[in-house]
N, C-alpha and C. Protein backbone atom coordinates (compact mmCIF):
# COMPACT_ATOMS: atom_id res chain seq x y z
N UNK A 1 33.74 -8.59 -8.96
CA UNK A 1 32.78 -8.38 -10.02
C UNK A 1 31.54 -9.25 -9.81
N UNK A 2 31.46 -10.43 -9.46
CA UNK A 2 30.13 -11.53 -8.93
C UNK A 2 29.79 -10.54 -7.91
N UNK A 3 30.53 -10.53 -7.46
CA UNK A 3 29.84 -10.20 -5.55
C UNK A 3 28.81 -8.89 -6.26
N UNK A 4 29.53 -7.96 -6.94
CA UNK A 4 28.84 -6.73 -7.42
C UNK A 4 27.55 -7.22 -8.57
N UNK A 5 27.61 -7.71 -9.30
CA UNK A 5 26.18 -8.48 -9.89
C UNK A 5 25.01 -8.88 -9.05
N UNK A 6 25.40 -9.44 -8.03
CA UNK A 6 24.73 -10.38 -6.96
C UNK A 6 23.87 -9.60 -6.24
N UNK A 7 24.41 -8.31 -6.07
CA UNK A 7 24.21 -7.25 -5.25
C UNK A 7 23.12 -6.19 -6.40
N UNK A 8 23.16 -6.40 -7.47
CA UNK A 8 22.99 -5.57 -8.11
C UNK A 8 21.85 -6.47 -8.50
N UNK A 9 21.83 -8.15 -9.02
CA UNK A 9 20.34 -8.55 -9.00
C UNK A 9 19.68 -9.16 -7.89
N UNK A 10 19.80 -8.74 -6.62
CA UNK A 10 19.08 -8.90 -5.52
C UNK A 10 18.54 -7.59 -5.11
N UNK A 11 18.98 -6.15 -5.53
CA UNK A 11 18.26 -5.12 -5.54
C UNK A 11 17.12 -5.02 -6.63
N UNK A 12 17.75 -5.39 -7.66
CA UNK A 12 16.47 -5.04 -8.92
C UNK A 12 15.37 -6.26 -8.57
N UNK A 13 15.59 -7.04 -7.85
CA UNK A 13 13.95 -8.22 -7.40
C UNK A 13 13.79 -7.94 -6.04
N UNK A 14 14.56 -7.27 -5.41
CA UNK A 14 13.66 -6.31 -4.14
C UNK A 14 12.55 -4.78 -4.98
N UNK A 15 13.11 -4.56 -6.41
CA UNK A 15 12.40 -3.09 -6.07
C UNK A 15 11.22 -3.75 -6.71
N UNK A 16 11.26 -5.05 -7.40
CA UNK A 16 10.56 -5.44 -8.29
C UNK A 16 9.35 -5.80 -7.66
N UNK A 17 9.75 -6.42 -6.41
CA UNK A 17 8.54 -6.81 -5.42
C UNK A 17 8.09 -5.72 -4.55
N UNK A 18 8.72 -4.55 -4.51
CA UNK A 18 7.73 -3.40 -3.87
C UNK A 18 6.95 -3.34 -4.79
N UNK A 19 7.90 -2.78 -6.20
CA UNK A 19 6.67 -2.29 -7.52
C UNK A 19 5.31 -2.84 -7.64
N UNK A 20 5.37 -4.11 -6.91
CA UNK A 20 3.75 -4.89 -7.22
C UNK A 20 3.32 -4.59 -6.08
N UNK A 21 3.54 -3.71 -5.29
CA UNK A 21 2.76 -3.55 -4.06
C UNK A 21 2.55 -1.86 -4.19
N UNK A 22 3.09 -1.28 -4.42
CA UNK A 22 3.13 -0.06 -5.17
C UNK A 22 1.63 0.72 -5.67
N UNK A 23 1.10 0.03 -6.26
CA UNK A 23 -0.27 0.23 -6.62
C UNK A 23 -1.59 0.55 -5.97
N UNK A 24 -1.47 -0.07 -5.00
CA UNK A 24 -2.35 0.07 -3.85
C UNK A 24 -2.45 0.95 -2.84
N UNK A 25 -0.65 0.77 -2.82
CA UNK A 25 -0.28 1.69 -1.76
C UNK A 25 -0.94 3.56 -1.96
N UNK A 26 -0.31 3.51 -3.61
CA UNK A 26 -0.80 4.79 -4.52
C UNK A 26 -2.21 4.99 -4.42
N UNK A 27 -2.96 3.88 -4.60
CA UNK A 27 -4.47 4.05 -4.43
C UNK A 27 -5.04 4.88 -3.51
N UNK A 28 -4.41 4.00 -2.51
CA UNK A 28 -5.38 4.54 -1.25
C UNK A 28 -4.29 6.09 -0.28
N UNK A 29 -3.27 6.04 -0.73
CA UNK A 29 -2.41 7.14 0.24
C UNK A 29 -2.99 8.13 0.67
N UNK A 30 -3.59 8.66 -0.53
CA UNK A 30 -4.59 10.30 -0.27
C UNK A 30 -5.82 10.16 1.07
N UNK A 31 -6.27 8.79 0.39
CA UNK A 31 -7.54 8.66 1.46
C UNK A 31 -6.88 8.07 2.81
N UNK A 32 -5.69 7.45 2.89
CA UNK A 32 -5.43 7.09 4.23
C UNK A 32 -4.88 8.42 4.88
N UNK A 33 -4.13 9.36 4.36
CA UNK A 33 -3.85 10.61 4.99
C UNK A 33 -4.93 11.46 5.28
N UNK A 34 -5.86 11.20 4.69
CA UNK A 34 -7.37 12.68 4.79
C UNK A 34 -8.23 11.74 5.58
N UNK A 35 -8.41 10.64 5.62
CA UNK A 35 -9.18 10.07 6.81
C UNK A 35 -8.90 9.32 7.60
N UNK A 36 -7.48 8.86 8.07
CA UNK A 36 -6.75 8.01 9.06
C UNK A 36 -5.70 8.39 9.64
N UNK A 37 -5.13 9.46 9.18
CA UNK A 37 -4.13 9.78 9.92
C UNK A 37 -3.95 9.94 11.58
N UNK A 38 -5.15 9.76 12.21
CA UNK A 38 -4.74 9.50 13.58
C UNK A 38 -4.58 8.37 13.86
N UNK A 39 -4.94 7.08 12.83
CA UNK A 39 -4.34 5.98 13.49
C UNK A 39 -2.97 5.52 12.71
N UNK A 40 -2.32 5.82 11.99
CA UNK A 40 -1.20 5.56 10.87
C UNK A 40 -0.21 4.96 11.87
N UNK A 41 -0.20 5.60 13.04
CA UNK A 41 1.00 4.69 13.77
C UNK A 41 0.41 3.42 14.43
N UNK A 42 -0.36 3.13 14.38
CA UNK A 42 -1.40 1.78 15.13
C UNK A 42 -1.13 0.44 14.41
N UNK A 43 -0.60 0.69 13.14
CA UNK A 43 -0.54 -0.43 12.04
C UNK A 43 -1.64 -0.17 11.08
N UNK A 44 -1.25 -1.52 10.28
CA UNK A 44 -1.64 -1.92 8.75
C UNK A 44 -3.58 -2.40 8.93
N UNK A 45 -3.24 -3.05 10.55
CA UNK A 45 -5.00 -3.38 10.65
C UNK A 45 -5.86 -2.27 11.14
N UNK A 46 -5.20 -1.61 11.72
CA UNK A 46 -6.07 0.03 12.64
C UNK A 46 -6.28 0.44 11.41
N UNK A 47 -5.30 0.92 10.39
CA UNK A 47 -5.83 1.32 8.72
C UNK A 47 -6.35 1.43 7.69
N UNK A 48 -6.32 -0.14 7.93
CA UNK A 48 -7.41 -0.70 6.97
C UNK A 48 -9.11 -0.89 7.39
N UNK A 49 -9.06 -0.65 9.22
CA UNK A 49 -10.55 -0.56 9.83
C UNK A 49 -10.72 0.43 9.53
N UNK A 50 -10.17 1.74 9.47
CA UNK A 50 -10.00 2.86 9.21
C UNK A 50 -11.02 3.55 8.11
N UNK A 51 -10.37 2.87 6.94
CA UNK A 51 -10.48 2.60 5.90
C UNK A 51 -11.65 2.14 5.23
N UNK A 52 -12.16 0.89 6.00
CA UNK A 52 -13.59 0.43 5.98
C UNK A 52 -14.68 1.31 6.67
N UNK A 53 -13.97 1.87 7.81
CA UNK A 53 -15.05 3.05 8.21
C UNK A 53 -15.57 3.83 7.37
N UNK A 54 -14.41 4.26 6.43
CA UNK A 54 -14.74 5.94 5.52
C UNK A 54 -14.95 5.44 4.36
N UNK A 55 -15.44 4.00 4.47
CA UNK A 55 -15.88 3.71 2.53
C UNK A 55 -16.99 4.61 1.41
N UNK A 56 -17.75 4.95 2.39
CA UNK A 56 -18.45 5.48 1.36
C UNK A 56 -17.66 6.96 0.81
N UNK A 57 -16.79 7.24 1.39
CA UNK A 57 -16.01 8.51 1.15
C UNK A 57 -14.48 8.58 0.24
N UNK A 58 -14.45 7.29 0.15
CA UNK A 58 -12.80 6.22 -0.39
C UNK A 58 -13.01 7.21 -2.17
N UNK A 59 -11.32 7.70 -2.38
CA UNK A 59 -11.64 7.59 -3.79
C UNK A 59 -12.16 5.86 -4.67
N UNK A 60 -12.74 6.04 -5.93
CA UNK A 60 -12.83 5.07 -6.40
C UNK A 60 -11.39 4.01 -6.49
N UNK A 61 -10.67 4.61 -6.62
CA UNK A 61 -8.91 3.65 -7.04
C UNK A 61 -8.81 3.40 -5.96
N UNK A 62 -8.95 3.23 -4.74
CA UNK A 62 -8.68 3.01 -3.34
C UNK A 62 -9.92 1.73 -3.14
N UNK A 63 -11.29 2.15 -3.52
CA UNK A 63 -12.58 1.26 -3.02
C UNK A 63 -12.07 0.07 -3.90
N UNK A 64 -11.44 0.20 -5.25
CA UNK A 64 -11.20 -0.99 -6.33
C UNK A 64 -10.30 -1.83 -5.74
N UNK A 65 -8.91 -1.15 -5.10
CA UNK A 65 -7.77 -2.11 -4.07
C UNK A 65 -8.35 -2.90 -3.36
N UNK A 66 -9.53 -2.28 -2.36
CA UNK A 66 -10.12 -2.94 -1.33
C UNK A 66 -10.83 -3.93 -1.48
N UNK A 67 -11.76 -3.45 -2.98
CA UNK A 67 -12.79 -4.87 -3.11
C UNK A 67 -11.65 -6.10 -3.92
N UNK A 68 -11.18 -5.67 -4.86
CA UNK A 68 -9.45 -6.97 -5.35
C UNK A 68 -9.15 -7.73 -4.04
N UNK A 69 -8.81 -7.06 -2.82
CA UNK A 69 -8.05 -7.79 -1.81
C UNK A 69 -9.24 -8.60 -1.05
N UNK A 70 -10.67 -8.45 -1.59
CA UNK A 70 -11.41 -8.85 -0.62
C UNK A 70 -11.89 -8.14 0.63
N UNK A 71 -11.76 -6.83 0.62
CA UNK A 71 -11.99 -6.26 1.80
C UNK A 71 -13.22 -5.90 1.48
């Protein structure tokens, strides 16, 4: 019964810490599929240059992630 708790609150603060990453991800998905998808397998930095390339084209919820993170 511990072992099964343990297990059960080390999943709910794993989903808890995607959930805060979650947001962004949602932001920008549309625009990383319609204007990056040839680099998606390159990584997180090919993506995000990507990304900075097609700014003037970014939905707004995507340009708002970018300027928050400092990009």
């Amino acid at each position: 019964m511990t072992r099964f708790l343990f297990v059960v609150s080390l999943l709910l603060c794993a989903s808890a810490a995607s959930a805060q990453q979650q947001p962004g991800h949602d932001a920008c998905a549309r625009d990383v599929t319609r204007f990056c998808r040839a680099v998606m397998n390159n990584g997180d930095g090919a993506v995000l240059a990507c990304l900075k390339q097609n700014r003037p084209k970014l939905s707004k919820g995507c340009e708002k992630v970018l300027t928050e993170h400092g990009q």
